[in-house]
C-alpha atoms as a PDB file:
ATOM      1  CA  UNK A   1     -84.664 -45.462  68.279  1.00  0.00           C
ATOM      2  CA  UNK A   2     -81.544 -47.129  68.840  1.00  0.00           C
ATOM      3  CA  UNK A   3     -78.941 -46.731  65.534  1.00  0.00           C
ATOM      4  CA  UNK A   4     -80.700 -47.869  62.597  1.00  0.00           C
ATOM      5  CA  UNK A   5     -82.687 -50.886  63.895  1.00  0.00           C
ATOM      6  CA  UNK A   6     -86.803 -49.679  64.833  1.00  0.00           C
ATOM      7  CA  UNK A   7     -88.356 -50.824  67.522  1.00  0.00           C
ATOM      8  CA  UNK A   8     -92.163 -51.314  67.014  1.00  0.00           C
ATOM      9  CA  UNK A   9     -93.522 -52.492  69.897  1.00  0.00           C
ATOM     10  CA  UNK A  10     -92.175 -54.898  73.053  1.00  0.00           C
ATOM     11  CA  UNK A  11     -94.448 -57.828  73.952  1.00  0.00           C
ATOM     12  CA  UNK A  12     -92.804 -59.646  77.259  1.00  0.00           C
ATOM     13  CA  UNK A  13     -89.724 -57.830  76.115  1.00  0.00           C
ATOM     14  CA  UNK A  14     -89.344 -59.211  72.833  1.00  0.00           C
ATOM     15  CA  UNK A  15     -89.823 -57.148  69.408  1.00  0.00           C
ATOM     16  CA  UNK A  16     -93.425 -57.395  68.051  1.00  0.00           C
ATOM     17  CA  UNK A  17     -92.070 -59.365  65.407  1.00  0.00           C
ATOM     18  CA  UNK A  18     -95.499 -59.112  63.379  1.00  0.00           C
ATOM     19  CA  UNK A  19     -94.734 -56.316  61.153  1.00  0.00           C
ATOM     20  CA  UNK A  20     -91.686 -57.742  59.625  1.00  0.00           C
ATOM     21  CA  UNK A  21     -91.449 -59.165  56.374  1.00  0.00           C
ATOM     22  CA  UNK A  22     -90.883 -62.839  56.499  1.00  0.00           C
ATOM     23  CA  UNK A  23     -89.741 -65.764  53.920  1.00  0.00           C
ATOM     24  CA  UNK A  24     -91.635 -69.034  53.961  1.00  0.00           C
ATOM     25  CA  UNK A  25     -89.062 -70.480  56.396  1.00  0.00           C
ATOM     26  CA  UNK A  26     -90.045 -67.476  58.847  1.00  0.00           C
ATOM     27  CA  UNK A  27     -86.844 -65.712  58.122  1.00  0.00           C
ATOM     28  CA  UNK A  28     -86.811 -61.701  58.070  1.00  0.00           C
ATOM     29  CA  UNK A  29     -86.766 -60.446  54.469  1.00  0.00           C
ATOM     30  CA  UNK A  30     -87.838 -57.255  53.213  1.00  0.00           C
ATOM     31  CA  UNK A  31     -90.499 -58.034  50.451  1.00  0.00           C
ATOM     32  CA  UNK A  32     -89.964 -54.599  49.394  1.00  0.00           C
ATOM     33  CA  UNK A  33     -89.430 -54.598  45.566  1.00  0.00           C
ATOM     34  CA  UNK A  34     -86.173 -53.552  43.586  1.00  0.00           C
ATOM     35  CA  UNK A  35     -84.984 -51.429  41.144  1.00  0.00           C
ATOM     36  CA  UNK A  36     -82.488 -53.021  38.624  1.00  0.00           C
ATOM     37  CA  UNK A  37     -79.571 -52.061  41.009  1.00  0.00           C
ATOM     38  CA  UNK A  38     -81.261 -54.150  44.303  1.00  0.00           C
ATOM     39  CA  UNK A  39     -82.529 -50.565  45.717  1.00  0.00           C
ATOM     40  CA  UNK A  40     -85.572 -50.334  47.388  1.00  0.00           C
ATOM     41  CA  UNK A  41     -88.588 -49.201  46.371  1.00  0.00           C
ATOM     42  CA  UNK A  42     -91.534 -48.442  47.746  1.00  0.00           C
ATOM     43  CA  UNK A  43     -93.650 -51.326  49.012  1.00  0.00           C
ATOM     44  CA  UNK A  44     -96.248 -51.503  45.827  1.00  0.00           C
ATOM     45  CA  UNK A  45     -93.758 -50.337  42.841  1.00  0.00           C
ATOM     46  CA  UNK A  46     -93.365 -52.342  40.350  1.00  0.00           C
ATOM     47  CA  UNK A  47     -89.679 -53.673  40.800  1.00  0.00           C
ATOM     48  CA  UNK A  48     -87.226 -56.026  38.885  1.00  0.00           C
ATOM     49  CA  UNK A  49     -87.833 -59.761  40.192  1.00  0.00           C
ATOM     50  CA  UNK A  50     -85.242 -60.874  43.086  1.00  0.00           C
ATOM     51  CA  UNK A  51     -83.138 -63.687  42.172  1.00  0.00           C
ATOM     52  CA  UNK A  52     -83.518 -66.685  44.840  1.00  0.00           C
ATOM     53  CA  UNK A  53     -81.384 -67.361  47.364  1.00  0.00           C
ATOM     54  CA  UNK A  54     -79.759 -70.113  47.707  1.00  0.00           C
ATOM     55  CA  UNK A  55     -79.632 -71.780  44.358  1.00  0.00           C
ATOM     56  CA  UNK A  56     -77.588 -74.844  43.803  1.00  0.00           C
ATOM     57  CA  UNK A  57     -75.827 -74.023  40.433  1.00  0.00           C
ATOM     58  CA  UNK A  58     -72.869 -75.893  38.690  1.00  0.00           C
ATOM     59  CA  UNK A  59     -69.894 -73.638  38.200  1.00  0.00           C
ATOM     60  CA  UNK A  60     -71.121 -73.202  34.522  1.00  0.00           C
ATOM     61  CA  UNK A  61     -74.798 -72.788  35.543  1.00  0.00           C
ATOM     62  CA  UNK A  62     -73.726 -70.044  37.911  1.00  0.00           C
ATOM     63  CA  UNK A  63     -71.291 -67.844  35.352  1.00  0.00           C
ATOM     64  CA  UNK A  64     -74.366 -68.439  32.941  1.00  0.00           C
ATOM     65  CA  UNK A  65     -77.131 -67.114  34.968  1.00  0.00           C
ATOM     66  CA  UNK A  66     -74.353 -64.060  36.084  1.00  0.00           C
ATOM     67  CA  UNK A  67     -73.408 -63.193  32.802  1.00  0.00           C
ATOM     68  CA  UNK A  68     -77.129 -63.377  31.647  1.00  0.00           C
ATOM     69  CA  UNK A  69     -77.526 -60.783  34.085  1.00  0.00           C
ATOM     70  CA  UNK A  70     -74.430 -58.523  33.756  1.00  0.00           C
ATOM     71  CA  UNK A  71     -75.388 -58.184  29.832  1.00  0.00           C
ATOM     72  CA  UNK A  72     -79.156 -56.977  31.372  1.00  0.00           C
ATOM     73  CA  UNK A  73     -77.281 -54.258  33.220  1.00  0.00           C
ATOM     74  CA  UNK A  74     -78.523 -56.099  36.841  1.00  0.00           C
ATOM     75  CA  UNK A  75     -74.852 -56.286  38.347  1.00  0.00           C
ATOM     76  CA  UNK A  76     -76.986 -56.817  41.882  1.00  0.00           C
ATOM     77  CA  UNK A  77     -79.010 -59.440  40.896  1.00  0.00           C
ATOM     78  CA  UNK A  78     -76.061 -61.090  39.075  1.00  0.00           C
ATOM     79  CA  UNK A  79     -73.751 -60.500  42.789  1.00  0.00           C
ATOM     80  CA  UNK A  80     -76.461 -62.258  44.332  1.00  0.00           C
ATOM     81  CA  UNK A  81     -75.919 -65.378  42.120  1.00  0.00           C
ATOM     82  CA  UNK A  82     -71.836 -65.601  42.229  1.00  0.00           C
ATOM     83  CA  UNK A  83     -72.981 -65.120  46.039  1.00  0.00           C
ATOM     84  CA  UNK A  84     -74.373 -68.288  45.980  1.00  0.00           C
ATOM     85  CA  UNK A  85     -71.632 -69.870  44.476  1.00  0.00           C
ATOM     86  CA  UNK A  86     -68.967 -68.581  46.733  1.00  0.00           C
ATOM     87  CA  UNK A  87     -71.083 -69.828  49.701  1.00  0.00           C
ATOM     88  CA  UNK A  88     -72.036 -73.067  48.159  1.00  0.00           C
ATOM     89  CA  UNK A  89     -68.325 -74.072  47.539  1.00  0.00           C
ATOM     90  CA  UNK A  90     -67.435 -75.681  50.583  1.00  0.00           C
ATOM     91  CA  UNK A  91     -70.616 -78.082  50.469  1.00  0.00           C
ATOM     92  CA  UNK A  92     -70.299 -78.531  47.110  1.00  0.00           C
ATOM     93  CA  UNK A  93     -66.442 -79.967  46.899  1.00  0.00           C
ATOM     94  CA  UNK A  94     -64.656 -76.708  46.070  1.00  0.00           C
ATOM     95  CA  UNK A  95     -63.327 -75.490  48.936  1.00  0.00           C
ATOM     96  CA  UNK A  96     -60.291 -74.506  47.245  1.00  0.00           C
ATOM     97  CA  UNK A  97     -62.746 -71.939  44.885  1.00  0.00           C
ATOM     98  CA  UNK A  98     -64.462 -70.105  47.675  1.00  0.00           C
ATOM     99  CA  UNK A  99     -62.087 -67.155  47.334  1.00  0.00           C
ATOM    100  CA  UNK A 100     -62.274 -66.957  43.746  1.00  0.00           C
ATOM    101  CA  UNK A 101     -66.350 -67.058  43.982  1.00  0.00           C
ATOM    102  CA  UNK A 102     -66.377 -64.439  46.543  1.00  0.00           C
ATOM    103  CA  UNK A 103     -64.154 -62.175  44.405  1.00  0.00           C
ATOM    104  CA  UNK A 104     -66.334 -62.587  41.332  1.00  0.00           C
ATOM    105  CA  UNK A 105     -69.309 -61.632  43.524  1.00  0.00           C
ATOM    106  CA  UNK A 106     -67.172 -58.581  44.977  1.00  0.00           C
ATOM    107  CA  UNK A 107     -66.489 -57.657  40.893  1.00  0.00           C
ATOM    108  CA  UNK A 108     -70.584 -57.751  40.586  1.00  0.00           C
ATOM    109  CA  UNK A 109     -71.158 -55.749  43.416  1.00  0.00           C
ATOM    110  CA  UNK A 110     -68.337 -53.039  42.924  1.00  0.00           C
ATOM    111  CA  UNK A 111     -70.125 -52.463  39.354  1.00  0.00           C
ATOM    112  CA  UNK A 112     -73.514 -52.431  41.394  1.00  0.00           C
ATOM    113  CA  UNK A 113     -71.908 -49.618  43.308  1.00  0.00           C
ATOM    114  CA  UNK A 114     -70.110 -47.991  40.380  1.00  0.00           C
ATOM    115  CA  UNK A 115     -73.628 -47.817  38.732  1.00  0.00           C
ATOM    116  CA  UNK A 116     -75.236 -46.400  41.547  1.00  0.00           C
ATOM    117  CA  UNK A 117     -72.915 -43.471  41.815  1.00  0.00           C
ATOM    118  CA  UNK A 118     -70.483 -44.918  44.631  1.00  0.00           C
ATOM    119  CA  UNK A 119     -67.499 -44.296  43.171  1.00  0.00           C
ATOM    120  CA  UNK A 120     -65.413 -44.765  45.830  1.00  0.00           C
ATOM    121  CA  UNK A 121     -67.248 -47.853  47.498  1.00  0.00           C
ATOM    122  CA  UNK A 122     -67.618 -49.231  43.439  1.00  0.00           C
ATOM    123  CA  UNK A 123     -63.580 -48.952  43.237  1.00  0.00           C
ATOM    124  CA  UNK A 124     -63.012 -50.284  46.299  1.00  0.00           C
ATOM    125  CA  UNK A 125     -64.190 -52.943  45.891  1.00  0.00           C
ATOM    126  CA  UNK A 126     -63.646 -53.795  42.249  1.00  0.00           C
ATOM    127  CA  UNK A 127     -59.808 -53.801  43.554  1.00  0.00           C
ATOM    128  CA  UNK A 128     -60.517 -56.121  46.430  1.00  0.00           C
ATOM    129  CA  UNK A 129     -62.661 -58.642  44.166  1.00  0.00           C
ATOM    130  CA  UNK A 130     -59.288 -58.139  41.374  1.00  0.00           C
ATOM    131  CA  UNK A 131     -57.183 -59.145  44.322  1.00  0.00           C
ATOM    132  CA  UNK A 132     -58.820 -61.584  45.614  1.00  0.00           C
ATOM    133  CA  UNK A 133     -59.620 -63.833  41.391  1.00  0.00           C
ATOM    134  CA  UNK A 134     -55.842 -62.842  40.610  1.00  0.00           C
ATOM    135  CA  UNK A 135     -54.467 -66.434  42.192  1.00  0.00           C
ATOM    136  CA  UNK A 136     -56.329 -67.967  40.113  1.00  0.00           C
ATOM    137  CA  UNK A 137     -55.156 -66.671  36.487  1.00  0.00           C
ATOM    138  CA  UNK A 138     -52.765 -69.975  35.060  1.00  0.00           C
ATOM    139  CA  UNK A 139     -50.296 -69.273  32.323  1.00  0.00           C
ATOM    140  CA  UNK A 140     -46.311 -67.839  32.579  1.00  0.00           C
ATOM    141  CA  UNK A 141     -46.254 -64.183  34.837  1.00  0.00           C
ATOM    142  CA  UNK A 142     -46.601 -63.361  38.449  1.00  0.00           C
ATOM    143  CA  UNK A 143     -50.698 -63.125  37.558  1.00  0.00           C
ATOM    144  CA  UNK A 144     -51.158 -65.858  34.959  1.00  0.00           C
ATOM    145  CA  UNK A 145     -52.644 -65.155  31.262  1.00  0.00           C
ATOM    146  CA  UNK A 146     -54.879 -67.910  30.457  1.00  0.00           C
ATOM    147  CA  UNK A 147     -58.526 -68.875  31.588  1.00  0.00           C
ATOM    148  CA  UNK A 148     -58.821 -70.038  35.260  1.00  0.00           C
ATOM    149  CA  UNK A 149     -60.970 -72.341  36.656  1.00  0.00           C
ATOM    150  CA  UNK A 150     -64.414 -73.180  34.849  1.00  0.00           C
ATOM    151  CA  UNK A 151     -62.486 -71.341  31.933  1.00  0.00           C
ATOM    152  CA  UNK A 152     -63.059 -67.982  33.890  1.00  0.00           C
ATOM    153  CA  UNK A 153     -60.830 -65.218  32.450  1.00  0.00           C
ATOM    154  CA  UNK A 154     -59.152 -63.987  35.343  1.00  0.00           C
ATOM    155  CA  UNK A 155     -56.601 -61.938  33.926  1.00  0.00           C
ATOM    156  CA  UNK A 156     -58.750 -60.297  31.404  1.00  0.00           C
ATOM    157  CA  UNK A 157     -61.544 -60.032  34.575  1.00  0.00           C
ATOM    158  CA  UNK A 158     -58.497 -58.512  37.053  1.00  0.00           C
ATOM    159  CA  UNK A 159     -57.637 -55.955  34.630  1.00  0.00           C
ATOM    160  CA  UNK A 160     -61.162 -54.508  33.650  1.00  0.00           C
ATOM    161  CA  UNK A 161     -61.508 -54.109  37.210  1.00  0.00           C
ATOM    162  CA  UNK A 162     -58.457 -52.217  37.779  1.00  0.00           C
ATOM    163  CA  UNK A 163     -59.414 -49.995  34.725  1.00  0.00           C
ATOM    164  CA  UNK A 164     -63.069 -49.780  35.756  1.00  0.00           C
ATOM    165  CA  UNK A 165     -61.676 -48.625  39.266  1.00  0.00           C
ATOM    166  CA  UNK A 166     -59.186 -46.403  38.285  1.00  0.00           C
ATOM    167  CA  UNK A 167     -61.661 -44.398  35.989  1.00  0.00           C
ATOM    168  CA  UNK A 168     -64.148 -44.224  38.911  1.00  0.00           C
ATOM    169  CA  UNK A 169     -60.969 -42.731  40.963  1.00  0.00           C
ATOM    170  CA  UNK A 170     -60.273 -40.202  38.235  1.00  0.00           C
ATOM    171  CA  UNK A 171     -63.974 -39.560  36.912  1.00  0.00           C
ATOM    172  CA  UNK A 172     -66.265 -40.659  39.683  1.00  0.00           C
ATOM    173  CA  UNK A 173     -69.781 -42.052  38.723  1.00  0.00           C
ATOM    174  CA  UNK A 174     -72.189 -43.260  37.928  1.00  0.00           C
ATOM    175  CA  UNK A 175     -71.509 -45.769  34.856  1.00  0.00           C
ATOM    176  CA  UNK A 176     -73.719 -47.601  32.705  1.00  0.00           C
ATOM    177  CA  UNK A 177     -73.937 -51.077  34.161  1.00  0.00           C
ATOM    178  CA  UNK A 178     -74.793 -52.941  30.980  1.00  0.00           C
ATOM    179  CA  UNK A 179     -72.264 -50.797  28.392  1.00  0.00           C
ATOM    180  CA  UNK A 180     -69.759 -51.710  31.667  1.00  0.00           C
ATOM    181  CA  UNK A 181     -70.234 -55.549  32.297  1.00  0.00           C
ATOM    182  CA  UNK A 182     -67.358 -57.615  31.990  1.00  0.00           C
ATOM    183  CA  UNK A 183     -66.839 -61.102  29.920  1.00  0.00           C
ATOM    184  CA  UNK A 184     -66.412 -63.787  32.612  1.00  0.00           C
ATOM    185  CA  UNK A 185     -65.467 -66.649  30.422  1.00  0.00           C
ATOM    186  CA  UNK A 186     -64.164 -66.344  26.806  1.00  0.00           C
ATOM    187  CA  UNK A 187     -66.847 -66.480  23.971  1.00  0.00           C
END
């Protein structure tokens, strides 16, 4: 076995590609099931239901469906649909937004970590999704105070990263992903 990938068999020197789990477009996915926090569970567990891929959400539809999900405690599931958004951007007109999507998806999946006892990964990369939403607060200030784009609070979402992070660097983890889940828009 060559680093983490398992070879299962060589037909004409290709990999039996058989055994692998595959999506209706022939694609390798695992169909393994998840826990709440996208983990893997055994194949026959009864898991949390996988968001699709690939959803075509409007900006609203999107922070919806991710703060449904973020109040559930599924940070994972709710990374997975910000994903989407972030990668959908450039088709969908918003170039200019695919930095601020893939920050809110790095927010999701820093709490994903933070919740699964990663503190160091979790802060990480809460800082890097702050970092990367933080152009995109409007208002007076070097960071902006109001609601961004979509009426996304970006200040309010830079700074509960930053805390969140900074309490995983003093008090490591794990954290409660639903008591933890951050507002994305006003109410």
């Amino acid at each position: 076995m060559r680093g983490a990938r398992r070879w299962r068999g060589r037909d004409n020197g290709r990999m039996d590609e058989a055994r692998r789990d595959r999506d209706t477009e022939g694609r390798a996915r695992s169909a393994r099931p998840r826990d709440g926090l996208g983990r893997p569970l055994p194949y026959g567990a009864p898991g949390v239901r996988r968001q699709p891929e690939g959803v075509e959400r409007t900006p609203g539809g999107s922070l919806r469906e991710a703060q449904r999900l973020l109040d559930a405690g599924l940070p994972f599931h709710a990374h997975e649909v910000l994903e989407d958004a972030w990668k959908g951007c450039a088709g969908a007109g918003r170039p200019e937004e695919r930095e601020l999507w893939r920050g809110l998806a790095q927010l999701a999946v820093g709490l994903t970590h933070a919740a699964r006892g990663n503190a160091v990964g979790g802060a990480r990369l809460l800082l890097r999704g702050a970092d990367r939403i933080t152009p995109y607060g409007t208002g007076p200030g070097p960071h902006g105070t109001g609601p961004g784009p979509h009426g996304i609070e970006v200040s309010a979402l830079a700074a509960w990263a930053r805390g969140l992070a900074e309490r995983l660097d003093r008090d490591g983890g794990p954290v409660d992903p639903a008591a933890e889940a951050p507002r994305l828009r006003g109410r």
